[in-house]
PDB file of N, CA and C in Angstrom:
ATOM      1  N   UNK A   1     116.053  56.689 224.591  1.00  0.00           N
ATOM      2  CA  UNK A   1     116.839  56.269 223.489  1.00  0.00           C
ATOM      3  C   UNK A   1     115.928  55.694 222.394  1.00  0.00           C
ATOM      4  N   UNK A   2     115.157  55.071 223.041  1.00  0.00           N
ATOM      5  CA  UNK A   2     113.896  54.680 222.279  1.00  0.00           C
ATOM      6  C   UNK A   2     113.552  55.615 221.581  1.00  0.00           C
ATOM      7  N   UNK A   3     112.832  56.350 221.837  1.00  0.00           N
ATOM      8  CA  UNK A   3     112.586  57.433 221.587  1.00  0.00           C
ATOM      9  C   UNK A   3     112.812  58.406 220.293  1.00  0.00           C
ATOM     10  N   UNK A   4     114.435  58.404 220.427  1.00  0.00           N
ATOM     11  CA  UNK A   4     115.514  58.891 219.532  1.00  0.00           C
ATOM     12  C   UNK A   4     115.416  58.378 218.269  1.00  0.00           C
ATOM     13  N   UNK A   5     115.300  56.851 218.523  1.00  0.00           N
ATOM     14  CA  UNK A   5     115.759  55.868 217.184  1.00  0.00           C
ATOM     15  C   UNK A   5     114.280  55.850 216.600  1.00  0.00           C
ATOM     16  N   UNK A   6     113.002  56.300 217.176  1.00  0.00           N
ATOM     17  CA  UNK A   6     111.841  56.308 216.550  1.00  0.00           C
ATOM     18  C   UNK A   6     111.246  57.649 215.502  1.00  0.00           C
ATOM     19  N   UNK A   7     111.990  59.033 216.411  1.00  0.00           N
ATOM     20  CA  UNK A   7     112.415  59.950 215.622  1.00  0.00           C
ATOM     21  C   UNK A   7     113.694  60.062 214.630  1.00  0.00           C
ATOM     22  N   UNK A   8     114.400  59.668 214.964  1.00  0.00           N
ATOM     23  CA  UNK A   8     115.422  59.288 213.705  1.00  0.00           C
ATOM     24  C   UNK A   8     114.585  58.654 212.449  1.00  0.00           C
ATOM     25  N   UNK A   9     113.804  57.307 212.843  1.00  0.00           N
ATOM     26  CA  UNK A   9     113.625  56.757 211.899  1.00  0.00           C
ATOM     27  C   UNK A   9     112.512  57.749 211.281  1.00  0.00           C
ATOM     28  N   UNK A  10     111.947  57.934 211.699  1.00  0.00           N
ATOM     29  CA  UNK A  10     110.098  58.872 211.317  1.00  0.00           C
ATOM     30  C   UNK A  10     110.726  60.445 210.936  1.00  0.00           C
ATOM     31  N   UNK A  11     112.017  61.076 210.877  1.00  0.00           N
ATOM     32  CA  UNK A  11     112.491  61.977 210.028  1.00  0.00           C
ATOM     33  C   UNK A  11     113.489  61.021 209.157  1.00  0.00           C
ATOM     34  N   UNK A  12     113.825  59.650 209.018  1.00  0.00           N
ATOM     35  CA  UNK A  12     114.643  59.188 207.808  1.00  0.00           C
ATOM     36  C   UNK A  12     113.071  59.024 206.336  1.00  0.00           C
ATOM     37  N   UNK A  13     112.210  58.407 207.136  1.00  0.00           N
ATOM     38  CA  UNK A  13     111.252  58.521 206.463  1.00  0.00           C
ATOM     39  C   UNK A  13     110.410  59.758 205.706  1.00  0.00           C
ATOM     40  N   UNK A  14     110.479  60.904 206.436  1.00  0.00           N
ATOM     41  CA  UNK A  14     109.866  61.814 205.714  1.00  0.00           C
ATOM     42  C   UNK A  14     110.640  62.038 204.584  1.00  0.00           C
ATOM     43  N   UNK A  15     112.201  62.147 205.480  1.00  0.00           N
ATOM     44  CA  UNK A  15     112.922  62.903 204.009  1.00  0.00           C
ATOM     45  C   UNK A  15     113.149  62.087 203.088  1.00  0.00           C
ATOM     46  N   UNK A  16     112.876  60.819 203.376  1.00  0.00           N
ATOM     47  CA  UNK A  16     112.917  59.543 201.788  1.00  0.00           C
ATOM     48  C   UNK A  16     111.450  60.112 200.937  1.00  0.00           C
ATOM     49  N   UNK A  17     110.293  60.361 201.921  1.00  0.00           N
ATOM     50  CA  UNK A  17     109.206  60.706 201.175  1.00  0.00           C
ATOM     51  C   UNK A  17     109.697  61.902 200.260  1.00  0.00           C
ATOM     52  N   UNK A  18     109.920  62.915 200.836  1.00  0.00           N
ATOM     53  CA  UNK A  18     110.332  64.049 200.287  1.00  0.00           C
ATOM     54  C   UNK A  18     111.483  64.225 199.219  1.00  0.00           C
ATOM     55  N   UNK A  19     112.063  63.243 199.275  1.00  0.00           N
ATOM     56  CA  UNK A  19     112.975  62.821 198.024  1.00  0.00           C
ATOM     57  C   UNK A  19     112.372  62.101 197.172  1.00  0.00           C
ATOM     58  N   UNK A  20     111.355  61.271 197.193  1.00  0.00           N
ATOM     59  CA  UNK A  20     110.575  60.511 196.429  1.00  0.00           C
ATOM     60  C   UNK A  20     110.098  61.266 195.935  1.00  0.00           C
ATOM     61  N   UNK A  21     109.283  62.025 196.316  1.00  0.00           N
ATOM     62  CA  UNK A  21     107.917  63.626 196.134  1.00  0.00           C
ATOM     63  C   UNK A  21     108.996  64.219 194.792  1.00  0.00           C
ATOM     64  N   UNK A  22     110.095  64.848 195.272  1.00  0.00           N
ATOM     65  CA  UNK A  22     110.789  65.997 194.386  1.00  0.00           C
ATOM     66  C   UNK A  22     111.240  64.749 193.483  1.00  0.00           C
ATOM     67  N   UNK A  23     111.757  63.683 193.493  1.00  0.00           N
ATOM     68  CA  UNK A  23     111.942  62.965 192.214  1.00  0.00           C
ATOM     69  C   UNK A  23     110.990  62.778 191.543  1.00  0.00           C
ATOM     70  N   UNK A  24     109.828  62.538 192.053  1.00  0.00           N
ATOM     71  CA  UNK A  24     108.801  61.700 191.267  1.00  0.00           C
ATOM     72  C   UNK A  24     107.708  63.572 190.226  1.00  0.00           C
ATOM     73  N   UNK A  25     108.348  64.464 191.036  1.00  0.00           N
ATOM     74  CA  UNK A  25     107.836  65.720 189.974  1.00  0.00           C
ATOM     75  C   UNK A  25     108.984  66.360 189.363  1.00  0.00           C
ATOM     76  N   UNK A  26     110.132  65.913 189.500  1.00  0.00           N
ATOM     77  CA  UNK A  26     111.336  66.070 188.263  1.00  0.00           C
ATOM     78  C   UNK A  26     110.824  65.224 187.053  1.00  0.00           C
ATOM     79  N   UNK A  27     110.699  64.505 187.317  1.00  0.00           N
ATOM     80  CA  UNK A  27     110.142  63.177 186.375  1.00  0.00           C
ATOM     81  C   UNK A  27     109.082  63.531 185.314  1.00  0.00           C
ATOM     82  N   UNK A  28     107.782  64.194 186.563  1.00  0.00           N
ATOM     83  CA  UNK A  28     106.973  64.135 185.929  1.00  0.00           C
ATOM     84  C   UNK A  28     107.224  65.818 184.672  1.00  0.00           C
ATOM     85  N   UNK A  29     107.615  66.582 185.435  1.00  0.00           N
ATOM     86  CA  UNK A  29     108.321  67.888 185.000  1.00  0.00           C
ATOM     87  C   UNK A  29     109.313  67.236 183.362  1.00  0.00           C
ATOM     88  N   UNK A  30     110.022  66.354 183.398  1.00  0.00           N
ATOM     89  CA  UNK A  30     110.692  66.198 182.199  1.00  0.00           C
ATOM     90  C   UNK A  30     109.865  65.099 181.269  1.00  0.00           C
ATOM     91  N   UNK A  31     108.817  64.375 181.876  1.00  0.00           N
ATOM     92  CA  UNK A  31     108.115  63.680 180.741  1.00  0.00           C
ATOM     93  C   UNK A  31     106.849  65.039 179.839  1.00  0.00           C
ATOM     94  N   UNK A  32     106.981  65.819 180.510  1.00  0.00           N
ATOM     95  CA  UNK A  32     105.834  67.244 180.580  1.00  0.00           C
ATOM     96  C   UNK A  32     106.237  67.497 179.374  1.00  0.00           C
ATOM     97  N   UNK A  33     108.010  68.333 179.859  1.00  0.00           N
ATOM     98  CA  UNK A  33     109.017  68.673 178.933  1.00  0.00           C
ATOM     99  C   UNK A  33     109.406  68.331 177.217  1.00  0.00           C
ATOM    100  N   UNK A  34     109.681  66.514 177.844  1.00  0.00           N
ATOM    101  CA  UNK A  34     109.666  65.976 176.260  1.00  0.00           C
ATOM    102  C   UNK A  34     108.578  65.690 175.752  1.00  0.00           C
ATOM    103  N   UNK A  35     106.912  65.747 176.197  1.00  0.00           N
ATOM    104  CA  UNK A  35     105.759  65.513 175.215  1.00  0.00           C
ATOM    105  C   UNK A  35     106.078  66.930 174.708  1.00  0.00           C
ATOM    106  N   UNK A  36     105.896  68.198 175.340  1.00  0.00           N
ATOM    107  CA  UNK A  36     105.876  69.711 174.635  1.00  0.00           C
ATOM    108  C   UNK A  36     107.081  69.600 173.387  1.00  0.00           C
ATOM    109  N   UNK A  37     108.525  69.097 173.592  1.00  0.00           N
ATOM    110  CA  UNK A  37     109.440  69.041 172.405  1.00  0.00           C
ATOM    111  C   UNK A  37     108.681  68.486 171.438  1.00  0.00           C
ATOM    112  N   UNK A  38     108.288  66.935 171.462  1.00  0.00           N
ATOM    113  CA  UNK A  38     107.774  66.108 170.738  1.00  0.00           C
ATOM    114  C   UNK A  38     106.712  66.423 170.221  1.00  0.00           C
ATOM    115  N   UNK A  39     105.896  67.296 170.611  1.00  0.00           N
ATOM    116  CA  UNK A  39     104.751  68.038 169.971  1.00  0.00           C
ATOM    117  C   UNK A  39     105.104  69.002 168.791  1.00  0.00           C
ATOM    118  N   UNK A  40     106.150  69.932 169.348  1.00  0.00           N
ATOM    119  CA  UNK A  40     106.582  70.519 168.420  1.00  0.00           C
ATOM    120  C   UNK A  40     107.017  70.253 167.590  1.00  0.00           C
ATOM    121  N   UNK A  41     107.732  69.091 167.213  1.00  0.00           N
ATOM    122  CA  UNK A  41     108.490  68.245 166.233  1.00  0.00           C
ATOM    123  C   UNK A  41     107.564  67.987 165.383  1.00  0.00           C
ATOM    124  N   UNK A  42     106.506  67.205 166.281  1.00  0.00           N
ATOM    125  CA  UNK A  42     105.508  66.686 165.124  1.00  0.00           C
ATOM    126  C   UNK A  42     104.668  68.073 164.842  1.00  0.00           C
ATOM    127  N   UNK A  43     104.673  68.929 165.467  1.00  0.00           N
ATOM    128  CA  UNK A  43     103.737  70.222 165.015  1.00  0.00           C
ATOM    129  C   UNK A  43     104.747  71.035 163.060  1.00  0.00           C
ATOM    130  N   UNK A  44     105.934  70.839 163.646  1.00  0.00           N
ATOM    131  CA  UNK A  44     107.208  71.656 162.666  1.00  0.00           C
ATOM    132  C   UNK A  44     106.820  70.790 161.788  1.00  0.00           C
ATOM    133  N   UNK A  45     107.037  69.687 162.048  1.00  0.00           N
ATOM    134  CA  UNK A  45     107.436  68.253 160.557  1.00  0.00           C
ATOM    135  C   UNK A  45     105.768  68.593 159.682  1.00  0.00           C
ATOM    136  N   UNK A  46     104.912  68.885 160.327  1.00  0.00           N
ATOM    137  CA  UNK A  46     103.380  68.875 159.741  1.00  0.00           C
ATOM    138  C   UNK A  46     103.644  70.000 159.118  1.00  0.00           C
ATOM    139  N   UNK A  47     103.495  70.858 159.583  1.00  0.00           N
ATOM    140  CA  UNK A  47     104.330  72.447 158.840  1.00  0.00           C
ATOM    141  C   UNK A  47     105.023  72.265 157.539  1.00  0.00           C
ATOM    142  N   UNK A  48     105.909  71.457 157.485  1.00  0.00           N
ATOM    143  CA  UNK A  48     107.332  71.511 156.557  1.00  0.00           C
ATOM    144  C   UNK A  48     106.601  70.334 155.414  1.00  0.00           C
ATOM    145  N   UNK A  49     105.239  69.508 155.820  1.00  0.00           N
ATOM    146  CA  UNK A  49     104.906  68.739 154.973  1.00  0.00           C
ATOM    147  C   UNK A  49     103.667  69.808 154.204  1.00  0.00           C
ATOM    148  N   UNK A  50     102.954  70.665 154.957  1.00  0.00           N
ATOM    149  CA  UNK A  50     102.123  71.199 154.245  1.00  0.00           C
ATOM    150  C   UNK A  50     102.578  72.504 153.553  1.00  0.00           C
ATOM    151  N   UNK A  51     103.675  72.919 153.910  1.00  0.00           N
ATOM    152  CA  UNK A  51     104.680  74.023 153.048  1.00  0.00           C
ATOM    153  C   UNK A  51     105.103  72.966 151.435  1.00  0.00           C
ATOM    154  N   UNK A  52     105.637  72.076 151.729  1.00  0.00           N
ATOM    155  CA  UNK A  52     106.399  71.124 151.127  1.00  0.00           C
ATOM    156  C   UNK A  52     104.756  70.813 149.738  1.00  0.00           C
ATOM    157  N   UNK A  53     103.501  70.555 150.285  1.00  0.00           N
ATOM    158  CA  UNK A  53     102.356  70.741 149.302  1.00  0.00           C
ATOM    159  C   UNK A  53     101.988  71.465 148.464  1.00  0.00           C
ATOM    160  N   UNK A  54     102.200  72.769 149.682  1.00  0.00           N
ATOM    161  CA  UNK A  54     101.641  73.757 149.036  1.00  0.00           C
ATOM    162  C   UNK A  54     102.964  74.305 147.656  1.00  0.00           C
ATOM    163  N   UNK A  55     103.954  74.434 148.112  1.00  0.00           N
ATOM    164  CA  UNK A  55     105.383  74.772 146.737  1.00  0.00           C
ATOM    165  C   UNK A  55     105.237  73.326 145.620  1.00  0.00           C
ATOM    166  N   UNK A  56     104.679  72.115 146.063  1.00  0.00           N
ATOM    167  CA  UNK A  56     104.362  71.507 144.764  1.00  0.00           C
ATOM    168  C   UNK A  56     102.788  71.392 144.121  1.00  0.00           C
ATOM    169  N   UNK A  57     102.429  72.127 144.792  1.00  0.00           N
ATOM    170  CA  UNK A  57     100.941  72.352 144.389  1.00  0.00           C
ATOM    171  C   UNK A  57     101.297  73.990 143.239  1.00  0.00           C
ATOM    172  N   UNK A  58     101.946  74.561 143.992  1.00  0.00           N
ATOM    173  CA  UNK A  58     102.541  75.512 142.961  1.00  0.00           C
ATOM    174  C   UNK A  58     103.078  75.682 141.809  1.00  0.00           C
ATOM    175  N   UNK A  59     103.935  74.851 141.899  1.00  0.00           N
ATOM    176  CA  UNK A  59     105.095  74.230 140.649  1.00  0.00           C
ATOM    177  C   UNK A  59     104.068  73.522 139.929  1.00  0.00           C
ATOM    178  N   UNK A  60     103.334  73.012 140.144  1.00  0.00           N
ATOM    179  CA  UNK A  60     101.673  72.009 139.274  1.00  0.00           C
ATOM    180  C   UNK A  60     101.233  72.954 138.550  1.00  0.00           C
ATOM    181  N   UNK A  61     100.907  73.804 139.562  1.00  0.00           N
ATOM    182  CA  UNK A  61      99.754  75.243 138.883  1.00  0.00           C
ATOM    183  C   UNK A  61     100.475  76.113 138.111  1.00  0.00           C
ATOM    184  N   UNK A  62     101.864  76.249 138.143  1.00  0.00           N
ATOM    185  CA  UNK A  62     102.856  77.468 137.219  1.00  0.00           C
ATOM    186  C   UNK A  62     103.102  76.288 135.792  1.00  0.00           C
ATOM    187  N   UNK A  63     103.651  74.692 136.499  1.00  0.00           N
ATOM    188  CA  UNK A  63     103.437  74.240 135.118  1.00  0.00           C
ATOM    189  C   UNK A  63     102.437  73.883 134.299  1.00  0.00           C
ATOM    190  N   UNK A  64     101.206  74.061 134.848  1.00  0.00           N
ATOM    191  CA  UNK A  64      99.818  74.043 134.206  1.00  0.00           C
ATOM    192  C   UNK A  64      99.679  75.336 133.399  1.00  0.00           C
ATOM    193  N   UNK A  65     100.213  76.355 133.843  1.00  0.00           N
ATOM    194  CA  UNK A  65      99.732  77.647 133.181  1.00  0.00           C
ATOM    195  C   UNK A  65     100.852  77.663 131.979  1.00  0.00           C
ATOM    196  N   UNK A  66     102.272  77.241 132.056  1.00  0.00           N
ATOM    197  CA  UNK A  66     102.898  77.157 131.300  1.00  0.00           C
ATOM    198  C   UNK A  66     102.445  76.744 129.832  1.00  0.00           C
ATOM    199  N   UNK A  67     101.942  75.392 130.222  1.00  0.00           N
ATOM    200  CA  UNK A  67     101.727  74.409 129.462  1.00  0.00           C
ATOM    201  C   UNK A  67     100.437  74.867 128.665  1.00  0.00           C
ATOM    202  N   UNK A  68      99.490  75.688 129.326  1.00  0.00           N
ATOM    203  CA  UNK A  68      98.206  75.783 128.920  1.00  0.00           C
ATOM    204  C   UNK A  68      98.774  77.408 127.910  1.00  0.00           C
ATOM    205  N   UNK A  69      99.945  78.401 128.400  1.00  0.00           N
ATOM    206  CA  UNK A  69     100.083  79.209 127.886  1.00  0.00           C
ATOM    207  C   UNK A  69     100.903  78.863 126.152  1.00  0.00           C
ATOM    208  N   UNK A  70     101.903  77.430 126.758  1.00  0.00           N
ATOM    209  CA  UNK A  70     102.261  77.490 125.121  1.00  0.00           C
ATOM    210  C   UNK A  70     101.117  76.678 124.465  1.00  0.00           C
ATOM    211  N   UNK A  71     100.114  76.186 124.749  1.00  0.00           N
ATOM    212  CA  UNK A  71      99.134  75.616 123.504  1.00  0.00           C
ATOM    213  C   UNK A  71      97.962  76.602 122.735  1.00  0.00           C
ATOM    214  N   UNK A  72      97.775  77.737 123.951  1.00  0.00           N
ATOM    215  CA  UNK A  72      97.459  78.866 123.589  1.00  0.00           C
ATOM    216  C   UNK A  72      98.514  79.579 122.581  1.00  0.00           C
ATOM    217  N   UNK A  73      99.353  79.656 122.786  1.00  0.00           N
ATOM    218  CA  UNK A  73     100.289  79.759 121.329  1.00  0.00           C
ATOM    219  C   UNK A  73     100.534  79.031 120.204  1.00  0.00           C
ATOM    220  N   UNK A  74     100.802  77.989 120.439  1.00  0.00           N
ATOM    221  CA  UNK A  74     100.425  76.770 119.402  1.00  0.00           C
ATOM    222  C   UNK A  74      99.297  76.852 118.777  1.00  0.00           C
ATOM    223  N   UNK A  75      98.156  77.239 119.271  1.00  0.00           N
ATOM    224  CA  UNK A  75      97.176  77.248 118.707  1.00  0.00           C
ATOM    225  C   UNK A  75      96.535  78.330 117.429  1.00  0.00           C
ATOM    226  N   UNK A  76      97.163  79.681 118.400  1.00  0.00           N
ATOM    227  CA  UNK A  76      97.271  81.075 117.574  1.00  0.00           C
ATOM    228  C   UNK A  76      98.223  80.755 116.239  1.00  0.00           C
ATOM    229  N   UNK A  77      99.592  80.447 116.246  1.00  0.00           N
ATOM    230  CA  UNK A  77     100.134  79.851 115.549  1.00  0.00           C
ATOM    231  C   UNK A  77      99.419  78.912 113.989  1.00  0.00           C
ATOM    232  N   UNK A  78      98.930  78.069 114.745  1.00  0.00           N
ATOM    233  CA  UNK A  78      98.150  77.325 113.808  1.00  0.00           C
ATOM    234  C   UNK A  78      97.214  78.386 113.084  1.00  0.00           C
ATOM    235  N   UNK A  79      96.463  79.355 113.688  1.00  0.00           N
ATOM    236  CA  UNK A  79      95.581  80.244 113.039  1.00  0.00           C
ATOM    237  C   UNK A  79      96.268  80.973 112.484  1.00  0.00           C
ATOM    238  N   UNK A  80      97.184  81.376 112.811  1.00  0.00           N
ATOM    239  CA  UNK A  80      97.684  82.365 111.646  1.00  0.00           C
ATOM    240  C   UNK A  80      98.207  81.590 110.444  1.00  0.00           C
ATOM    241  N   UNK A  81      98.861  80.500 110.464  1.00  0.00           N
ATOM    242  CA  UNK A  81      99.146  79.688 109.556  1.00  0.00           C
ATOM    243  C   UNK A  81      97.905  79.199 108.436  1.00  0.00           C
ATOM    244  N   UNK A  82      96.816  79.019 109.097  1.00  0.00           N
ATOM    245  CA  UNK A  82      95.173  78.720 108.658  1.00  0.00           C
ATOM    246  C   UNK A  82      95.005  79.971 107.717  1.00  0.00           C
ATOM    247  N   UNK A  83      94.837  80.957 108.715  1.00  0.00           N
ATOM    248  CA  UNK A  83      94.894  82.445 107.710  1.00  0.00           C
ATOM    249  C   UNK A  83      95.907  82.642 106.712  1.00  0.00           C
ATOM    250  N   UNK A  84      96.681  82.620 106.931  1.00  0.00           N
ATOM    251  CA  UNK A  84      98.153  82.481 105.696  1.00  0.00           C
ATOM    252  C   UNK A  84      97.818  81.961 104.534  1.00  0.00           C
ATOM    253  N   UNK A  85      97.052  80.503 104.461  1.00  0.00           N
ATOM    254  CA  UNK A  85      97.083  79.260 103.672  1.00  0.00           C
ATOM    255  C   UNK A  85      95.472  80.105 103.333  1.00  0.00           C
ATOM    256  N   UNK A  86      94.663  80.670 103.678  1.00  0.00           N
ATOM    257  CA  UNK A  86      93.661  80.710 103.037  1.00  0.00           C
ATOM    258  C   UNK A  86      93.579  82.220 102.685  1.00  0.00           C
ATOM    259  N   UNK A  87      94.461  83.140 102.926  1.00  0.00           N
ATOM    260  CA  UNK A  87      94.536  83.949 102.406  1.00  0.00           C
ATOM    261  C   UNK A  87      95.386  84.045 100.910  1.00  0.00           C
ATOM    262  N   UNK A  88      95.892  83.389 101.261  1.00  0.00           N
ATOM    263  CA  UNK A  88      97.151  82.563  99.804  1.00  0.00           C
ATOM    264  C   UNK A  88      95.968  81.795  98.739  1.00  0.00           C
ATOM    265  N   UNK A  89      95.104  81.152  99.128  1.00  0.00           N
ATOM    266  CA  UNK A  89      93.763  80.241  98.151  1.00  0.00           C
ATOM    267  C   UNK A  89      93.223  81.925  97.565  1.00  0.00           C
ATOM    268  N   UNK A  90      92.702  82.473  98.343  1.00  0.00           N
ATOM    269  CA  UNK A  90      92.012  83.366  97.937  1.00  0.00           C
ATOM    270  C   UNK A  90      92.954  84.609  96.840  1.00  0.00           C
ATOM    271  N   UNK A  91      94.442  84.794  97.465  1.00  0.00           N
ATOM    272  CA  UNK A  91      94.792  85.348  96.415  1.00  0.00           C
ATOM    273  C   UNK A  91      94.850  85.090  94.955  1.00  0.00           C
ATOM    274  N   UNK A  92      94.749  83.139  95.094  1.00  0.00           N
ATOM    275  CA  UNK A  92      95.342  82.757  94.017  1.00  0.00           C
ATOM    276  C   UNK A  92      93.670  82.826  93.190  1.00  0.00           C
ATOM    277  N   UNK A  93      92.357  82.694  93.959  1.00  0.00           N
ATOM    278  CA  UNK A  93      91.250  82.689  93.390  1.00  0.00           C
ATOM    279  C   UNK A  93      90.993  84.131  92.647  1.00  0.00           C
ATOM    280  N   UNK A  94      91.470  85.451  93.546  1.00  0.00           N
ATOM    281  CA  UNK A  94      91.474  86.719  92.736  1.00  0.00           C
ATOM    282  C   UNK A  94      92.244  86.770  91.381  1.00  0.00           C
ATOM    283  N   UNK A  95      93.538  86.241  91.962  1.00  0.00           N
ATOM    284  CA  UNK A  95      94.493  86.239  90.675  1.00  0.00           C
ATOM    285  C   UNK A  95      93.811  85.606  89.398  1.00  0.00           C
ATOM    286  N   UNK A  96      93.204  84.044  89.445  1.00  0.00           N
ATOM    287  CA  UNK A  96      92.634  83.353  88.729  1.00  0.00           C
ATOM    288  C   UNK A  96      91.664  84.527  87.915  1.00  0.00           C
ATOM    289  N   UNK A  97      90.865  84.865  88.677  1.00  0.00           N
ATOM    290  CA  UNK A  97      89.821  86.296  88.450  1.00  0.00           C
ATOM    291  C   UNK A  97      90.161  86.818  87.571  1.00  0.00           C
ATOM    292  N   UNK A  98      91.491  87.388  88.079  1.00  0.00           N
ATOM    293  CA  UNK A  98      91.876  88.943  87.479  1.00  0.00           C
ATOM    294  C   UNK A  98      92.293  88.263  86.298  1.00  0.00           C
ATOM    295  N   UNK A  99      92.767  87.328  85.851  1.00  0.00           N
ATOM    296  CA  UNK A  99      93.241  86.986  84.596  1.00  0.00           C
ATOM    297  C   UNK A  99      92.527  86.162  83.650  1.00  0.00           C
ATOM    298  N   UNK A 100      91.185  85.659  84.123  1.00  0.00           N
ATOM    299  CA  UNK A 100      90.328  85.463  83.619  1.00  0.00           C
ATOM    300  C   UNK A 100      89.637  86.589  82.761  1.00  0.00           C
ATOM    301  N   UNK A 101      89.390  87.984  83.816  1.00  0.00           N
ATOM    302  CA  UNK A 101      88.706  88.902  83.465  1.00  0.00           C
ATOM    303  C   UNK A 101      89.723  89.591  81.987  1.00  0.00           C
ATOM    304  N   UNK A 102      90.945  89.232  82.191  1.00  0.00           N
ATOM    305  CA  UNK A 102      91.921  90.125  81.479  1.00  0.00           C
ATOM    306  C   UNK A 102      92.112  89.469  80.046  1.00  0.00           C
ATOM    307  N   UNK A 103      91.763  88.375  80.266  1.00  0.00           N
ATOM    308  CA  UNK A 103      91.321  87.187  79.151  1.00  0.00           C
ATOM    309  C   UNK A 103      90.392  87.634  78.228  1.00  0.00           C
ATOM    310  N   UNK A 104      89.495  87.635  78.510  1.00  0.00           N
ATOM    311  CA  UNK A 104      88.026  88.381  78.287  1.00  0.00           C
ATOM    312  C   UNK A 104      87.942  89.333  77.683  1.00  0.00           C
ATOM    313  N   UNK A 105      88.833  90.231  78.600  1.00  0.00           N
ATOM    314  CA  UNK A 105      89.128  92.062  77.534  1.00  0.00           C
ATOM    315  C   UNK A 105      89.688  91.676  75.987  1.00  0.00           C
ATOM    316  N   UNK A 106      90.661  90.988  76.523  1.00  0.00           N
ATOM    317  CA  UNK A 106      91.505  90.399  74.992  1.00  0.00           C
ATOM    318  C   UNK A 106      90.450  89.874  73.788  1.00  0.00           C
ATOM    319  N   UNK A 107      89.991  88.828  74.096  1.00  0.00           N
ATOM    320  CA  UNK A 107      88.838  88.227  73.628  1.00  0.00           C
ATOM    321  C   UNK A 107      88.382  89.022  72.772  1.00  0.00           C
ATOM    322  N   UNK A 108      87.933  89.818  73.546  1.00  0.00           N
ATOM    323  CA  UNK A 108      86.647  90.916  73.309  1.00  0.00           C
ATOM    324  C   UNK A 108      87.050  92.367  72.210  1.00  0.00           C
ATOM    325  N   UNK A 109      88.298  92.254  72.387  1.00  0.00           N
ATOM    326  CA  UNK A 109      88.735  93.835  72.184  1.00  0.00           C
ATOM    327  C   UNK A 109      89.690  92.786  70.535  1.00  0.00           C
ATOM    328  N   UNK A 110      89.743  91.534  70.452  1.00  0.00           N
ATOM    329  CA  UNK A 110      90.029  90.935  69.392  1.00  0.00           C
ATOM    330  C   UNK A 110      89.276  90.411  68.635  1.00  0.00           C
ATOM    331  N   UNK A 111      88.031  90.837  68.979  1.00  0.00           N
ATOM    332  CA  UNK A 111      86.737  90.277  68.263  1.00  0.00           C
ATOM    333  C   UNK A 111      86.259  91.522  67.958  1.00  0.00           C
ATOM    334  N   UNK A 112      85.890  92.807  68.748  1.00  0.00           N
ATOM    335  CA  UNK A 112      86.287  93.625  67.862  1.00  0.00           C
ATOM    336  C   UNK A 112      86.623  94.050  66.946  1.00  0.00           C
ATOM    337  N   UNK A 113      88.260  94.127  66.967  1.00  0.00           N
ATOM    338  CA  UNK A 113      89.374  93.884  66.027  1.00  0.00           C
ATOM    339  C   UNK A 113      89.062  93.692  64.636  1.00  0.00           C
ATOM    340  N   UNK A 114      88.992  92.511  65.062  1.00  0.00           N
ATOM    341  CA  UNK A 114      88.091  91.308  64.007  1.00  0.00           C
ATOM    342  C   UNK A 114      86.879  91.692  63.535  1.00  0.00           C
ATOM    343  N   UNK A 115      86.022  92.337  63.957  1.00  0.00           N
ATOM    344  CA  UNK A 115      84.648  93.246  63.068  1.00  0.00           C
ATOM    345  C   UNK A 115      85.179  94.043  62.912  1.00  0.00           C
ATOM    346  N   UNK A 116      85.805  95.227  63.189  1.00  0.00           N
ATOM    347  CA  UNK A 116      86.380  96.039  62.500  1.00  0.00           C
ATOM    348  C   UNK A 116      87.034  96.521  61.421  1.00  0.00           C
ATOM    349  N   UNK A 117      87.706  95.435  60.821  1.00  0.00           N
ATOM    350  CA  UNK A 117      88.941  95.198  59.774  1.00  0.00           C
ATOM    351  C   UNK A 117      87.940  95.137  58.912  1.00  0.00           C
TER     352      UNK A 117
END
């Protein structure tokens, strides 16, 4: 009887071990589990921050080109306006010219005139 109650106890014991054993690698099996989720989380969230850089690193660089494209217009602008205004001086310097020169004929063609008579 002895006997009995020493094997009873020495198989209550294994199978407590053996329940300990399979709990204690469920355990370790779901702490495994949630570092791999938690990795991924923080792997995704790193992802979604360097996506999240790179589309405002974009929007920087499209409004840089924007910005750099209208002053490049602004600027042309201004030159043609520059050209406008000094092509306008210069007409008015030919014009001055031409009616200077036309002055002159008169002058000349009345002094003439004037020896002639």
């Amino acid at each position: 009887m002895m006997r009995k109650i020493v094997i009873g106890i020495v198989l209550i014991g294994i199978i407590g071990a053996g329940g300990y054993w399979y709990r204690e690698r469920q355990n370790e099996r779901i702490r495994f589990e949630q570092e791999r989720v938690l990795s991924e989380i923080v792997e995704k969230k790193r992802m979604a921050e360097i996506a999240e850089q790179r589309r405002l690193s974009d929007e920087r660089l499209q409004r840089e080109s924007i910005e750099r494209q209208q002053d490049e217009e602004k600027r042309l602008e201004l030159a043609r306006e520059q050209r406008a205004q000094d092509a306008k001086g210069q007409r008015f310097v030919v014009d001055e010219r031409y009616e200077k020169a036309q002055r002159d004929k008169r002058m000349d063609a009345a002094r003439l005139s004037f020896v002639v008579r």
